[in-house]
Structures are given as C-alpha cells and as structure tokens.
N, C-alpha and C. Protein backbone atom coordinates (compact mmCIF):
# COMPACT_ATOMS: atom_id res chain seq x y z
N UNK A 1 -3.67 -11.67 -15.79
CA UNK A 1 -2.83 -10.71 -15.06
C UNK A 1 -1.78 -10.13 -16.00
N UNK A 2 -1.47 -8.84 -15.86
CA UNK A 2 -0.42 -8.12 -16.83
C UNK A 2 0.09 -7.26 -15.84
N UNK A 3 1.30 -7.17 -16.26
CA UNK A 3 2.35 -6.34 -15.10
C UNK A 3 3.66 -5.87 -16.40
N UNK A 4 3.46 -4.56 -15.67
CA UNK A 4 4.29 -3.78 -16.26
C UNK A 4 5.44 -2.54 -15.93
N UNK A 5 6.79 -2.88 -15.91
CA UNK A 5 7.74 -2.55 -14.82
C UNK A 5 7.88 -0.84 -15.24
N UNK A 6 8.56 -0.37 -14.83
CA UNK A 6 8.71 1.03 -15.27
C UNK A 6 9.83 1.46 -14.39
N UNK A 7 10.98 2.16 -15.35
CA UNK A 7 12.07 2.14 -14.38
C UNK A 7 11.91 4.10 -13.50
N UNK A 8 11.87 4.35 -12.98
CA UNK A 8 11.97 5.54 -12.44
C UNK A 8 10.87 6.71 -12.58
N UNK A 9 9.77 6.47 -12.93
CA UNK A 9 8.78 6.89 -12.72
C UNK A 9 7.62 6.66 -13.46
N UNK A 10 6.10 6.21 -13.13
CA UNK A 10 5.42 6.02 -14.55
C UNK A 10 4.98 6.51 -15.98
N UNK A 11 5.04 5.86 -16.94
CA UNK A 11 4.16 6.95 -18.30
C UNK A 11 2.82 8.35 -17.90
N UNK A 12 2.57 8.88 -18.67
CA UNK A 12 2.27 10.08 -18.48
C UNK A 12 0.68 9.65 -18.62
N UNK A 13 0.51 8.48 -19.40
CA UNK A 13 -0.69 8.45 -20.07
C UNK A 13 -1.19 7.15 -19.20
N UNK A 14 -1.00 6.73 -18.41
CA UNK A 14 -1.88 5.71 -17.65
C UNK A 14 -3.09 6.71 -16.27
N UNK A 15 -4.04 5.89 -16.58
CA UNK A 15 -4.98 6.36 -16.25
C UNK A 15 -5.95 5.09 -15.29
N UNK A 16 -5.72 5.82 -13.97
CA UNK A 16 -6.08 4.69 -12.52
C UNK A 16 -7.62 4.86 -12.07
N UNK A 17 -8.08 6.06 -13.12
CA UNK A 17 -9.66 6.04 -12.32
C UNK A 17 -9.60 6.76 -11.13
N UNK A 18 -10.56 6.60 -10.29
CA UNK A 18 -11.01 7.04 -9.21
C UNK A 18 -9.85 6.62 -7.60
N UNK A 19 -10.05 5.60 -7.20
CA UNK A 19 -9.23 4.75 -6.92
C UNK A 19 -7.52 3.87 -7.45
N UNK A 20 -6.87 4.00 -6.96
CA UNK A 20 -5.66 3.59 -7.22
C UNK A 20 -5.44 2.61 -6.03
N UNK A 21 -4.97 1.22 -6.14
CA UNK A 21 -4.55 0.28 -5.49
C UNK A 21 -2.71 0.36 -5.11
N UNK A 22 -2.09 0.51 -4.05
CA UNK A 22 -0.68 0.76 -3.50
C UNK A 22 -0.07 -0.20 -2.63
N UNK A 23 1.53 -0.11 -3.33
CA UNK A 23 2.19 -0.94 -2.19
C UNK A 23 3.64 -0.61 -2.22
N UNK A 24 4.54 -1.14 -1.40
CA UNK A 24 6.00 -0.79 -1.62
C UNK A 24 6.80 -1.60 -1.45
N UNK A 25 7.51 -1.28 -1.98
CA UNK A 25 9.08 -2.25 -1.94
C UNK A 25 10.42 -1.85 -1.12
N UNK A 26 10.59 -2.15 0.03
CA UNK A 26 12.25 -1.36 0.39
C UNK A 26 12.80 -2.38 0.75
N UNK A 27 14.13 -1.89 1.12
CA UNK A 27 15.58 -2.66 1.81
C UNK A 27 15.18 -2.95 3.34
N UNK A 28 14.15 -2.81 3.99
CA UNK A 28 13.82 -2.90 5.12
C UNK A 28 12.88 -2.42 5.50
N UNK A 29 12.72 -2.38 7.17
CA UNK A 29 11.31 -1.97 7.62
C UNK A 29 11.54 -0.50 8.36
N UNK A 30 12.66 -0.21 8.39
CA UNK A 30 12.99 1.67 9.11
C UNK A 30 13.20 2.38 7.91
N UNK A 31 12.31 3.00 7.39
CA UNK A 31 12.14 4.17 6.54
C UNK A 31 13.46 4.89 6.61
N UNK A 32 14.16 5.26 7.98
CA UNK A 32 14.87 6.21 8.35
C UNK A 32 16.03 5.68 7.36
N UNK A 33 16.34 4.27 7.30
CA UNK A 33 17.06 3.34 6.66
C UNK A 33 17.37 2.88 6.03
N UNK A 34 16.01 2.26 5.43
CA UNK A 34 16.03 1.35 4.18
C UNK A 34 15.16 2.25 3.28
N UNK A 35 15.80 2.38 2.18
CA UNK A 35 15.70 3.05 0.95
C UNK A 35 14.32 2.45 0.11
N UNK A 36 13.46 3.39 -0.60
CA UNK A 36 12.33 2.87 -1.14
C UNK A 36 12.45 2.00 -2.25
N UNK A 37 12.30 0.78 -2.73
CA UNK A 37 12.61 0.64 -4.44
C UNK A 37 12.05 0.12 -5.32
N UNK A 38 10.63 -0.12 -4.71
CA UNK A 38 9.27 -0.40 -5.78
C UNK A 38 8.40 0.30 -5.05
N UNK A 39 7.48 0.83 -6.18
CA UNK A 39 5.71 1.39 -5.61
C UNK A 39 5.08 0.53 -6.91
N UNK A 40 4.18 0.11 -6.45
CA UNK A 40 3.33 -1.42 -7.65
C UNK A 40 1.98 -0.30 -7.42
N UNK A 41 1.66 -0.65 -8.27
CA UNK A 41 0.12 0.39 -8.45
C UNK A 41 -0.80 -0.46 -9.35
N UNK A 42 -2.46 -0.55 -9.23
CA UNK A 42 -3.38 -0.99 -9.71
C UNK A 42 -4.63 -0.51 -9.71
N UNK A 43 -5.39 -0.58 -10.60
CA UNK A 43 -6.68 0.33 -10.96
C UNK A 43 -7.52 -0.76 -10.80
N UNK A 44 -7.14 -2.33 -10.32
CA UNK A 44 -8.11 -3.65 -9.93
C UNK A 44 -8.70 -3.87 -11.17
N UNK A 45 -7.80 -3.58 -12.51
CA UNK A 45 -8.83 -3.91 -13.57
C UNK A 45 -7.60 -5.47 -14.10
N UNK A 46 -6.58 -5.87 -13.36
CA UNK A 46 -5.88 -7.00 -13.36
C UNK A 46 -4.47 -6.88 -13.97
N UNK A 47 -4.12 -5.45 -14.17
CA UNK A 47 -2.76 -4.79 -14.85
C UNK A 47 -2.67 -4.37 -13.68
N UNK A 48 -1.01 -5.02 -13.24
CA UNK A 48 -0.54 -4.22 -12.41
C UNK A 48 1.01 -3.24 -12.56
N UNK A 49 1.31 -2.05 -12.08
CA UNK A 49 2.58 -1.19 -12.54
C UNK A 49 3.49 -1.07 -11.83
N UNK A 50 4.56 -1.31 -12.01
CA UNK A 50 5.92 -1.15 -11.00
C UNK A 50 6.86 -0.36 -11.58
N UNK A 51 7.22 0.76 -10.57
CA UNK A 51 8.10 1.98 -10.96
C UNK A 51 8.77 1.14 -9.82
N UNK A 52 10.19 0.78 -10.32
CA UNK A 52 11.48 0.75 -9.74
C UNK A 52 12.00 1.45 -9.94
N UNK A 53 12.93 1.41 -8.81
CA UNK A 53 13.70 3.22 -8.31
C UNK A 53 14.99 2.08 -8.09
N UNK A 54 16.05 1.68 -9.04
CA UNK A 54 16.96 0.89 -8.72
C UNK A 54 17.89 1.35 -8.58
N UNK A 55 18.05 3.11 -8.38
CA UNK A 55 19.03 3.72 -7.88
C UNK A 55 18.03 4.89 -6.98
N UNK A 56 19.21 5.43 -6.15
CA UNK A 56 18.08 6.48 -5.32
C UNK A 56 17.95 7.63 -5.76
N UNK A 57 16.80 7.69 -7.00
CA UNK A 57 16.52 9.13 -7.41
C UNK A 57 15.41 8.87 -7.20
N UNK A 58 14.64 9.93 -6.78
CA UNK A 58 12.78 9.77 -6.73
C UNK A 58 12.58 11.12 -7.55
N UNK A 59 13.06 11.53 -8.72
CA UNK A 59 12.04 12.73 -9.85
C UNK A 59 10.74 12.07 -9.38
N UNK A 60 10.12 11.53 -10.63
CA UNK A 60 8.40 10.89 -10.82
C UNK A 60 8.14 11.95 -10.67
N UNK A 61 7.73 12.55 -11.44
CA UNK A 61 6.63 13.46 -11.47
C UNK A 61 5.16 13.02 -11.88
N UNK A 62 5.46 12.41 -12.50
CA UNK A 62 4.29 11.34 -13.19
C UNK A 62 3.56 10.39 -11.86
N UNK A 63 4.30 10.02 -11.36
CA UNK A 63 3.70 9.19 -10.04
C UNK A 63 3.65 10.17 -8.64
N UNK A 64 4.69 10.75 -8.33
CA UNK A 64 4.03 11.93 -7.54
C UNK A 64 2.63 12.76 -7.78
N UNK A 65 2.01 13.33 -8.98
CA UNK A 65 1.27 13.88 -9.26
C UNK A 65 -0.06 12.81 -8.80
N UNK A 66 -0.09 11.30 -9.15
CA UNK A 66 -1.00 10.83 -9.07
C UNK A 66 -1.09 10.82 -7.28
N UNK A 67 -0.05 10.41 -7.06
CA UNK A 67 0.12 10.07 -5.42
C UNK A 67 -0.87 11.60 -4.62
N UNK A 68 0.04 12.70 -5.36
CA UNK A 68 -0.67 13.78 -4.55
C UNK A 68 -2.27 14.29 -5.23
N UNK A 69 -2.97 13.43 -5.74
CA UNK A 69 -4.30 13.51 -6.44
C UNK A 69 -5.55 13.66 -5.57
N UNK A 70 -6.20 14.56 -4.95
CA UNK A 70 -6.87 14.94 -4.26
C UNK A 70 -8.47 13.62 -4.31
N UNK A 71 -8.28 14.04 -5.62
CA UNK A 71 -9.40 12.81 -5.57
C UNK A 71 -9.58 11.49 -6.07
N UNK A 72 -8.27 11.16 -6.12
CA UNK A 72 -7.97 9.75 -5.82
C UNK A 72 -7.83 9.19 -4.89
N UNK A 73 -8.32 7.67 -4.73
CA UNK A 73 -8.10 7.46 -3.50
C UNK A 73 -7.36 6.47 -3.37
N UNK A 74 -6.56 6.48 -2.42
CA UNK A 74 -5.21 5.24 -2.92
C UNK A 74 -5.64 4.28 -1.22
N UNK A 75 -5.60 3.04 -1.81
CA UNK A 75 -5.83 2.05 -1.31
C UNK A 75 -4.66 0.89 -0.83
N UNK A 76 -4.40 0.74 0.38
CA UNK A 76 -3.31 -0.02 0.72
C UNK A 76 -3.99 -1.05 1.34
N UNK A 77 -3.00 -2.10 1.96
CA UNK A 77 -2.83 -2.88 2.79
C UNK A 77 -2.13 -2.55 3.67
N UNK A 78 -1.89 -2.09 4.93
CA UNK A 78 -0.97 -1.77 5.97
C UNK A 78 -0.30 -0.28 5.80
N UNK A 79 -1.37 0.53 5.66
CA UNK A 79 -0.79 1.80 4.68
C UNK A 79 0.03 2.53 5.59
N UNK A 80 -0.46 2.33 6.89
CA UNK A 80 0.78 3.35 8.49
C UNK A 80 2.38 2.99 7.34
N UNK A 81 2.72 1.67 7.14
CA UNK A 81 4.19 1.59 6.58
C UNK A 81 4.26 2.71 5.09
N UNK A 82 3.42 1.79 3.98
CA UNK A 82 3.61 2.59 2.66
C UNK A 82 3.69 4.22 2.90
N UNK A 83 2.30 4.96 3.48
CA UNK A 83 2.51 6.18 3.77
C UNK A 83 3.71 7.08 4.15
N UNK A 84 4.40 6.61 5.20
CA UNK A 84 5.22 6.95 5.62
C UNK A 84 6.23 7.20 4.74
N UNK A 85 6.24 5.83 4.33
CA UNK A 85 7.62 5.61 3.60
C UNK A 85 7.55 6.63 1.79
N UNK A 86 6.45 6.75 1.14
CA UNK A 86 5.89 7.62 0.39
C UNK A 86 6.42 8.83 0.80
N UNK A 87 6.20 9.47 2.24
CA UNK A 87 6.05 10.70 2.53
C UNK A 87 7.69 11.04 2.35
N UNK A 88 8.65 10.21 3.11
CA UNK A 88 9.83 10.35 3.44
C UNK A 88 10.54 10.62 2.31
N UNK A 89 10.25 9.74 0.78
CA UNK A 89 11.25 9.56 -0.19
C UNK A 89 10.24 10.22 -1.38
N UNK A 90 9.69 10.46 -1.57
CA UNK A 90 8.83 11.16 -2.26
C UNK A 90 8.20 12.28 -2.08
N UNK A 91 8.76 12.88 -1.37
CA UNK A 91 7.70 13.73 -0.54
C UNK A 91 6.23 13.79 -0.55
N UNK A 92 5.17 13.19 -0.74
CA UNK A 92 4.15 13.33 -0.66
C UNK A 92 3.01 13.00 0.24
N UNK A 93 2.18 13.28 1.21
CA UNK A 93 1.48 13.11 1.62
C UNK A 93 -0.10 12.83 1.39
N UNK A 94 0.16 11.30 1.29
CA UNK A 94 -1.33 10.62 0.55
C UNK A 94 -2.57 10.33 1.52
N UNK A 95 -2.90 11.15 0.78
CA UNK A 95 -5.05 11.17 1.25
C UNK A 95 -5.40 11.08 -0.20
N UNK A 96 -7.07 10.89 0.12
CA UNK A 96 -7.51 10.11 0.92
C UNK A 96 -7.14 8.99 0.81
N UNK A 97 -6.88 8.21 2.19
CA UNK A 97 -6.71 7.16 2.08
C UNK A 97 -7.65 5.76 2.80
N UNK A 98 -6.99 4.34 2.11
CA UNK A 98 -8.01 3.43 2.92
C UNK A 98 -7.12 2.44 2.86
N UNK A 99 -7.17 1.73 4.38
CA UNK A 99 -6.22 0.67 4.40
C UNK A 99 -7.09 -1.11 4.89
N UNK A 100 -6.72 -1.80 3.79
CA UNK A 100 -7.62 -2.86 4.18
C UNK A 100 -7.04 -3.82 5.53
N UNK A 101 -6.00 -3.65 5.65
CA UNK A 101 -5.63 -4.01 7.24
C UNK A 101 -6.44 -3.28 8.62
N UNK A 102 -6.44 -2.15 8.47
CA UNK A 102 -7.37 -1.21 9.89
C UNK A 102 -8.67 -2.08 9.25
N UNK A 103 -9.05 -2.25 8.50
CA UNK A 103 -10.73 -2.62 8.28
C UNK A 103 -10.83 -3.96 8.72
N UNK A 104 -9.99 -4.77 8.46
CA UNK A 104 -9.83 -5.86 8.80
C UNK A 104 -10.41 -6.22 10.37
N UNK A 105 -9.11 -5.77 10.90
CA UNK A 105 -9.14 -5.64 12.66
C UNK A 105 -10.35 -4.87 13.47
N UNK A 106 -11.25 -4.55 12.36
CA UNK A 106 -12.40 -3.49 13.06
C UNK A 106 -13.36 -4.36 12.79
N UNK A 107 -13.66 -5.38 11.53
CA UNK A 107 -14.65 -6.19 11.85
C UNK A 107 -14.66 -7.72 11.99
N UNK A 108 -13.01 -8.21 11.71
CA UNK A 108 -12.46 -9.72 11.49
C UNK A 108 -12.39 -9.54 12.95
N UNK A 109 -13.15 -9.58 13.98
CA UNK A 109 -12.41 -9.53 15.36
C UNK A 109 -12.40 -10.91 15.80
N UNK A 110 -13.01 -12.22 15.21
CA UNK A 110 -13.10 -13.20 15.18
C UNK A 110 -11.06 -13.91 15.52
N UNK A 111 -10.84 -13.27 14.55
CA UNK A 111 -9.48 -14.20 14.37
C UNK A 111 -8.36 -12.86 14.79
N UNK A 112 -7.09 -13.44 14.65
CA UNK A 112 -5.81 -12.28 15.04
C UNK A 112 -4.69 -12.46 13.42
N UNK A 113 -5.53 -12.96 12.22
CA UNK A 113 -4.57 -12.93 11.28
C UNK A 113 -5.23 -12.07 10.47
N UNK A 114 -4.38 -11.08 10.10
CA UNK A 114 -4.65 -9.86 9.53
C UNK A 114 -3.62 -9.28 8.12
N UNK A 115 -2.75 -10.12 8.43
CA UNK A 115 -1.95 -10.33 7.06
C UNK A 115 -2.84 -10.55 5.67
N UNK A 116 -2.10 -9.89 4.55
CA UNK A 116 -2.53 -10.14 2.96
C UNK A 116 -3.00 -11.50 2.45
N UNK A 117 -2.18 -12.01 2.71
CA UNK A 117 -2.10 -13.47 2.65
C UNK A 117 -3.13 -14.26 3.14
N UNK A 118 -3.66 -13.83 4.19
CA UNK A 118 -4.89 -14.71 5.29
C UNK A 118 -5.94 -13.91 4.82
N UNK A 119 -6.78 -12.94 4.62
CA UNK A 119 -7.32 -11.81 3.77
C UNK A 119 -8.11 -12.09 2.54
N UNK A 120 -7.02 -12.56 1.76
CA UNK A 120 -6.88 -13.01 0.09
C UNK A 120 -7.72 -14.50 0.48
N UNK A 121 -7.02 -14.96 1.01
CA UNK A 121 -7.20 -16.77 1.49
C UNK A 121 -8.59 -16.90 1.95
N UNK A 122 -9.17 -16.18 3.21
CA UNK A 122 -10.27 -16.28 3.46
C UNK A 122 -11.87 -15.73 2.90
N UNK A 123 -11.51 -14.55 2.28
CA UNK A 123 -12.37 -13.37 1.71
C UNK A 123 -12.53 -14.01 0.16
N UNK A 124 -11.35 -14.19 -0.86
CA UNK A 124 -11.13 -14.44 -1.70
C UNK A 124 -11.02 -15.67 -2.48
N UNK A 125 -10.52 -16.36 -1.57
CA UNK A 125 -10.12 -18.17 -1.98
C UNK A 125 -9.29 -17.91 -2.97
N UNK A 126 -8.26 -16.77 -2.91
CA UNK A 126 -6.74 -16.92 -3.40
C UNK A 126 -5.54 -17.39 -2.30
N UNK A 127 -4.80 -17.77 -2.93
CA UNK A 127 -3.45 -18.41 -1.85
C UNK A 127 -1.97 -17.68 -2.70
N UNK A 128 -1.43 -16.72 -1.83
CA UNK A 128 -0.75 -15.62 -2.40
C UNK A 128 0.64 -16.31 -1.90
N UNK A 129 1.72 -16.43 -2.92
CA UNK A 129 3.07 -16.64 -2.10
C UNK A 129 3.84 -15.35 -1.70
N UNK A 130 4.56 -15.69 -0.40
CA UNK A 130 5.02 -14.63 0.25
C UNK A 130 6.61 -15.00 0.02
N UNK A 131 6.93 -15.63 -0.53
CA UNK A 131 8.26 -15.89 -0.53
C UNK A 131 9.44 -15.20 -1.20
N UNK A 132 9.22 -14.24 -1.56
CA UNK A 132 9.86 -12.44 -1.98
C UNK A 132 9.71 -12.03 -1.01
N UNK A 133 9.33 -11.85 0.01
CA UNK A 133 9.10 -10.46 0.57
C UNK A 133 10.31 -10.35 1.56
N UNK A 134 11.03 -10.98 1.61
CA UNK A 134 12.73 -11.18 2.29
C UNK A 134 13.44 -11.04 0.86
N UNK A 135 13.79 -10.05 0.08
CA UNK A 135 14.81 -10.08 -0.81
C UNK A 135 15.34 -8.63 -1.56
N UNK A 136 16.29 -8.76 -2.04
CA UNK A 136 17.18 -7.93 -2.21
C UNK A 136 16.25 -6.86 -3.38
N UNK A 137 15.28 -5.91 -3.03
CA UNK A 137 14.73 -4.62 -3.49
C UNK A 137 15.14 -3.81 -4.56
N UNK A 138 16.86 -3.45 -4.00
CA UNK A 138 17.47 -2.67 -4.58
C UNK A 138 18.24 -3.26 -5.49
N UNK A 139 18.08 -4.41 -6.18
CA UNK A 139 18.86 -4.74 -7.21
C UNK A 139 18.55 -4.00 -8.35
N UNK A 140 19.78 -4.07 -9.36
CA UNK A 140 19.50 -3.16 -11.07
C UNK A 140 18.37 -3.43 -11.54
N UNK A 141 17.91 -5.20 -11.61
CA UNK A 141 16.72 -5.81 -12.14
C UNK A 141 16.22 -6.96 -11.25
N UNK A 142 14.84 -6.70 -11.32
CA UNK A 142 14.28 -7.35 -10.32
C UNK A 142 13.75 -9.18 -11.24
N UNK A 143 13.99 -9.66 -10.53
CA UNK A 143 13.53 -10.88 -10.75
C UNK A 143 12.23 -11.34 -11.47
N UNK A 144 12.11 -12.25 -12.03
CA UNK A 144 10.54 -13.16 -12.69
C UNK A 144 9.80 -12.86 -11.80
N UNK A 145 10.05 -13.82 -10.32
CA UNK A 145 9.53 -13.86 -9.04
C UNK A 145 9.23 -12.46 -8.26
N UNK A 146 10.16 -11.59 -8.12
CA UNK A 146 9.99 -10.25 -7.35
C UNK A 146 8.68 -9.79 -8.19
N UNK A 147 8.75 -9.63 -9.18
CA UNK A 147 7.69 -8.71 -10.33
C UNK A 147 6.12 -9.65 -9.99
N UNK A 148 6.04 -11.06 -9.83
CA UNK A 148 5.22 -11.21 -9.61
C UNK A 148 4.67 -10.99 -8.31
N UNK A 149 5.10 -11.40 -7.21
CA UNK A 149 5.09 -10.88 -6.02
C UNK A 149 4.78 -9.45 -5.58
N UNK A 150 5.61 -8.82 -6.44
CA UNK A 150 4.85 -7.36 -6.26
C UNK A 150 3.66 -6.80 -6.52
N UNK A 151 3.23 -7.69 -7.84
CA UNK A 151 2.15 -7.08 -8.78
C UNK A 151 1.16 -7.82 -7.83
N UNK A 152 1.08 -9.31 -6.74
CA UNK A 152 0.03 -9.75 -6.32
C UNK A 152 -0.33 -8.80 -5.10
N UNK A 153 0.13 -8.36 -4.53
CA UNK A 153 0.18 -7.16 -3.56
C UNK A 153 -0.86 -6.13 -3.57
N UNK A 154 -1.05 -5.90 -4.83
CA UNK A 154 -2.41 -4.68 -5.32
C UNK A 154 -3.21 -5.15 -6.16
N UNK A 155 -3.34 -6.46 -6.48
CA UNK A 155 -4.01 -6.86 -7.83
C UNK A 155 -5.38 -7.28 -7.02
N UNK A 156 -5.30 -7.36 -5.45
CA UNK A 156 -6.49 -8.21 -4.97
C UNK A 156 -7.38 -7.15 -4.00
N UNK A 157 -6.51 -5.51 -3.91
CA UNK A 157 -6.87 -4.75 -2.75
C UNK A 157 -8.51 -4.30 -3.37
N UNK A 158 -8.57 -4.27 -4.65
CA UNK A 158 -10.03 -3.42 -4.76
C UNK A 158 -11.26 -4.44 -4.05
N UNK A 159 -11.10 -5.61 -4.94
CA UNK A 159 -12.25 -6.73 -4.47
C UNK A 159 -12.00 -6.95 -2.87
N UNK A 160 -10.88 -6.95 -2.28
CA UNK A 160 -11.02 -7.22 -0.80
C UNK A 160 -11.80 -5.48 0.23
N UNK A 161 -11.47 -4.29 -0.37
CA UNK A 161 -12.18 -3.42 0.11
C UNK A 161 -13.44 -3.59 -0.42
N UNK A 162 -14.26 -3.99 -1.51
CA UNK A 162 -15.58 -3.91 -1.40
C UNK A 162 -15.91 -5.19 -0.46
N UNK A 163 -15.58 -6.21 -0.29
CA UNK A 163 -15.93 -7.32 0.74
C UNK A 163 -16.01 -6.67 2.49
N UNK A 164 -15.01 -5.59 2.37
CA UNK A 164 -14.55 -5.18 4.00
C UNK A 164 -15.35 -3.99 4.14
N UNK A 165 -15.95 -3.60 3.30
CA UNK A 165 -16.88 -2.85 3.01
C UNK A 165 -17.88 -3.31 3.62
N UNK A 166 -18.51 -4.25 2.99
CA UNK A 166 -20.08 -4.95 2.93
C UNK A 166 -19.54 -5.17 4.72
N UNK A 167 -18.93 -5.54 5.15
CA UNK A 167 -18.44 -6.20 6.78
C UNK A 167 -18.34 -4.95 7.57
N UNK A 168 -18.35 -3.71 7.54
CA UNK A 168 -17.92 -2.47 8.39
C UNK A 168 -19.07 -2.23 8.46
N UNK A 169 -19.83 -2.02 7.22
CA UNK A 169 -21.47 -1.61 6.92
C UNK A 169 -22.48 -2.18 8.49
N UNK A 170 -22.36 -3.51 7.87
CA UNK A 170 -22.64 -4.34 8.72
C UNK A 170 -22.77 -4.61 9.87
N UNK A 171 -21.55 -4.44 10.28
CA UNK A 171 -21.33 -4.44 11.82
C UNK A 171 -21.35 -2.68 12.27
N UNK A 172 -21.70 -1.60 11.78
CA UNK A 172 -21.82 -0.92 12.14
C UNK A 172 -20.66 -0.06 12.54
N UNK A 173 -19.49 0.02 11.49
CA UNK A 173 -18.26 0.32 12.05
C UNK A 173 -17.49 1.20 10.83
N UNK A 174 -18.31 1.53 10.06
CA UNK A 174 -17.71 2.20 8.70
C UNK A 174 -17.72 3.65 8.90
N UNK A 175 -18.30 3.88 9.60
CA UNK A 175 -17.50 5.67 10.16
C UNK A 175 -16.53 5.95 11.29
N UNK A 176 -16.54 4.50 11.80
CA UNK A 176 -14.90 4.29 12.91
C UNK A 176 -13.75 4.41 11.90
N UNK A 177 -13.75 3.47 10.68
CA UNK A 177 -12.87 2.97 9.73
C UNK A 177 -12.73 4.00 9.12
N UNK A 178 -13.74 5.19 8.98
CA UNK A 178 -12.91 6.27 7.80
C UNK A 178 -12.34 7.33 8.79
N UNK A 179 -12.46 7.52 10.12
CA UNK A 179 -11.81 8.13 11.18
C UNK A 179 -10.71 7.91 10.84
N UNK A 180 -10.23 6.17 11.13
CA UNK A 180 -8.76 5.73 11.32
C UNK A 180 -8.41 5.98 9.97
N UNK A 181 -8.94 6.10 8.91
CA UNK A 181 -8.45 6.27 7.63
C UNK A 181 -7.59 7.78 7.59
N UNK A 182 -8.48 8.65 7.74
CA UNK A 182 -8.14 10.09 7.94
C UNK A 182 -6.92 10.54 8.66
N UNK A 183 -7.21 9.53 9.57
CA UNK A 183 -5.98 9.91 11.17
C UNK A 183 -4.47 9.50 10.55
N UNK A 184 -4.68 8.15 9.37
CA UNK A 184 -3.43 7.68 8.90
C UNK A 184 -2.02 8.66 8.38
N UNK A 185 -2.34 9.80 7.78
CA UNK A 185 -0.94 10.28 7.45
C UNK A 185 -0.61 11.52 8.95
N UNK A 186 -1.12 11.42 9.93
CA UNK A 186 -0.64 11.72 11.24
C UNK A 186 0.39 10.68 11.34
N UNK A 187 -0.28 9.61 11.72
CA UNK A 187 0.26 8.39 12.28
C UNK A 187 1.17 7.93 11.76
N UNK A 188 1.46 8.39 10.42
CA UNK A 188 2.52 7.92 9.58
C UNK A 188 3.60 9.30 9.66
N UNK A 189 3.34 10.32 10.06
CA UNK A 189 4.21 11.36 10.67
C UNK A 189 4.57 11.38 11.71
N UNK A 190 3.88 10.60 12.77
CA UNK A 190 4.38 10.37 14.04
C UNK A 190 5.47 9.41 13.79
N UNK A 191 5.57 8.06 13.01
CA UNK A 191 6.30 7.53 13.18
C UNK A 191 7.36 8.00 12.55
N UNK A 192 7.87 8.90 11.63
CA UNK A 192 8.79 9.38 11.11
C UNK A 192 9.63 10.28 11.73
N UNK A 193 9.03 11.29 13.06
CA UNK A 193 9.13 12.23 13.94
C UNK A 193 9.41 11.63 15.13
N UNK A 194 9.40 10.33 15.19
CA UNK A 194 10.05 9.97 16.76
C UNK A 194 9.24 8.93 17.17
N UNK A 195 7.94 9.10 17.00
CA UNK A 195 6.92 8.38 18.04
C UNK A 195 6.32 7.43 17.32
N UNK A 196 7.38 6.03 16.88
CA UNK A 196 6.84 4.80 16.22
C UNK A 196 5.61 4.07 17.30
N UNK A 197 6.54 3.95 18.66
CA UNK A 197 5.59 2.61 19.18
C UNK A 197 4.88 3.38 20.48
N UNK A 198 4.87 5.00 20.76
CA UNK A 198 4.46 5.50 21.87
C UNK A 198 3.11 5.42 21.49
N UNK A 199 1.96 5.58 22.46
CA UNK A 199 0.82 6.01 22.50
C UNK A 199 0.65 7.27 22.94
N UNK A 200 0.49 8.38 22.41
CA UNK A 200 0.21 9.42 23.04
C UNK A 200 -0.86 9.92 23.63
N UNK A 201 -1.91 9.02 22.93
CA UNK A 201 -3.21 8.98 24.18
C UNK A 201 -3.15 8.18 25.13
N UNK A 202 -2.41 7.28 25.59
CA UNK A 202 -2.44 7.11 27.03
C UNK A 202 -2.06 7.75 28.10
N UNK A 203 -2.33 7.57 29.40
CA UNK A 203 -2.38 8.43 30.14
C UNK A 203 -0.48 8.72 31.11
C-alpha cells in the first residue's frame, strides 16, 4: 500500500485510468455545515491520494477536471453523501457514477449490514479499522492514523465492485443498479435543495 497526501489539489500528471475509486473527509455529516477536508482517490492499483483542503479553498483544478471527466467513472461507497458534498464545495457534478453500497442492498438482501467495513470483511476477508472516522478533518496535518484510514476507504472499492458485479449479474439486478446509479446526482441535489429524508414518490 502507498499513500500519498497532497495539500490542495492533485499533481497534474497522475493518471486514474478508466475508473477512479472516491471518498471524503468532512467536519460532519450536513454538507450545509461541515466543511469538506479530504477527497482520497484510487485507480485500485494499491496507491492511494489524498488532497487535503486544510483550509477552505477548493481551486483544484487538477482534481476538479478529473472529477468532471465524462468518461471516468468514479466509484464510491455511499456516494448519495460524497456526491453531494463534491457538488456543494467543488462545484462539480459527478457521473458516471457507481456506488458499492446501492449494490450491496440490491443483492446482499440476506443481511442489513451494508457498511465498508462488513463488505471488505465478508466479500474480501479484510478487517478495516474504523476508528478515525470520529475525528478532527480539518486539522493543518492529518495524522499517521487519519492518512491510513483514509487511504483504506478506496483502496478496496475496485475488487469489491467486480465481486458486486458478479452478484447483480446474477441475481438479475444489474440494470436496476445502473438506474439507481444514474438517478444518484438527483438524489444528491435533492438533498442539498431541501429534500434529505422526504420521498417524493410516495403518495
């Protein structure tokens, strides 16, 4: 594993391939609120990149450009949050996208743990510590611990989408999953626009 921090936006010359692996770092869980202050990025080749934003400037042009890359496809875990929060402080609106949490819940219907952590553990036979993910974001410099924590976040999303892959295939559910994929930067505008927990298709 190699991880490599980057303060305020990435080098010009890294190159993610087709696919790009995503995640984020803030002061909290209300976008409206808590300020962005890591995006960790991975190409699943076991280097992972962290642009800290340890003050609130978002330039990146360098990471915006990739973010807004038509034919890249950026890959999350729980992407309704990252998206959003992307869109808000970065301005960008990321497609295509794929989130291994919606895939999860479309064919893990077996169980109700859908977390990274349970994912990694079951799919993978990795055991990921979560014990960063309560801590102070916005500091000048991020910790031994934060940096690793961050970098495990995207280092495992490629191999767990081809596994959730082979499982959508399968069960017959991999053109439901790129629906909800598509529908994601709505849904991540709804929640920014008012309508976090409404359903607007209900009646």
């Amino acid at each position: 594993m190699t991880i490599e921090v980057h303060y305020g936006d990435l080098p010009a010359n890294i190159d993610f391939g087709k696919s790009v692996a995503i995640d984020s770092e803030t002061m909290g869980l209300n976008p409206h609120r808590d300020r962005l202050c890591v995006v960790q990025l991975s190409s699943g080749d076991g280097t992972a990149h962290l642009v800290h934003f340890n003050e609130p400037v978002y330039d990146a042009p360098n990471l915006k450009k990739l973010l807004a890359d038509q034919n890249v496809e950026k890959l999350f875990h729980y992407a309704r949050f990252d998206v959003a929060v992307i869109e808000k402080y970065l301005g960008i609106t990321c497609t295509p996208v794929y989130c291994t949490k919606i895939a999860s819940k479309l064919v893990r219907t077996y169980t109700d743990k859908h977390g990274l952590k349970a994912l990694c553990q079951e799919l993978l036979g990795i055991d990921l510590s979560k014990q960063q993910q309560s801590s102070d974001w916005g500091s000048k410099e991020l910790t031994p611990e934060q940096v690793k924590y961050a970098a495990s976040d995207v280092l495992y999303l490629h191999q767990l989408q081809e596994t959730l892959d082979d499982m959508l295939v399968r069960e017959g559910r991999r053109e439901m999953a790129q629906a909800c994929f598509d529908f994601l930067p709505t849904r991540a505008r709804l929640d920014l626009e008012g309508w976090p927990e409404m359903d607007i298709f209900s009646h």
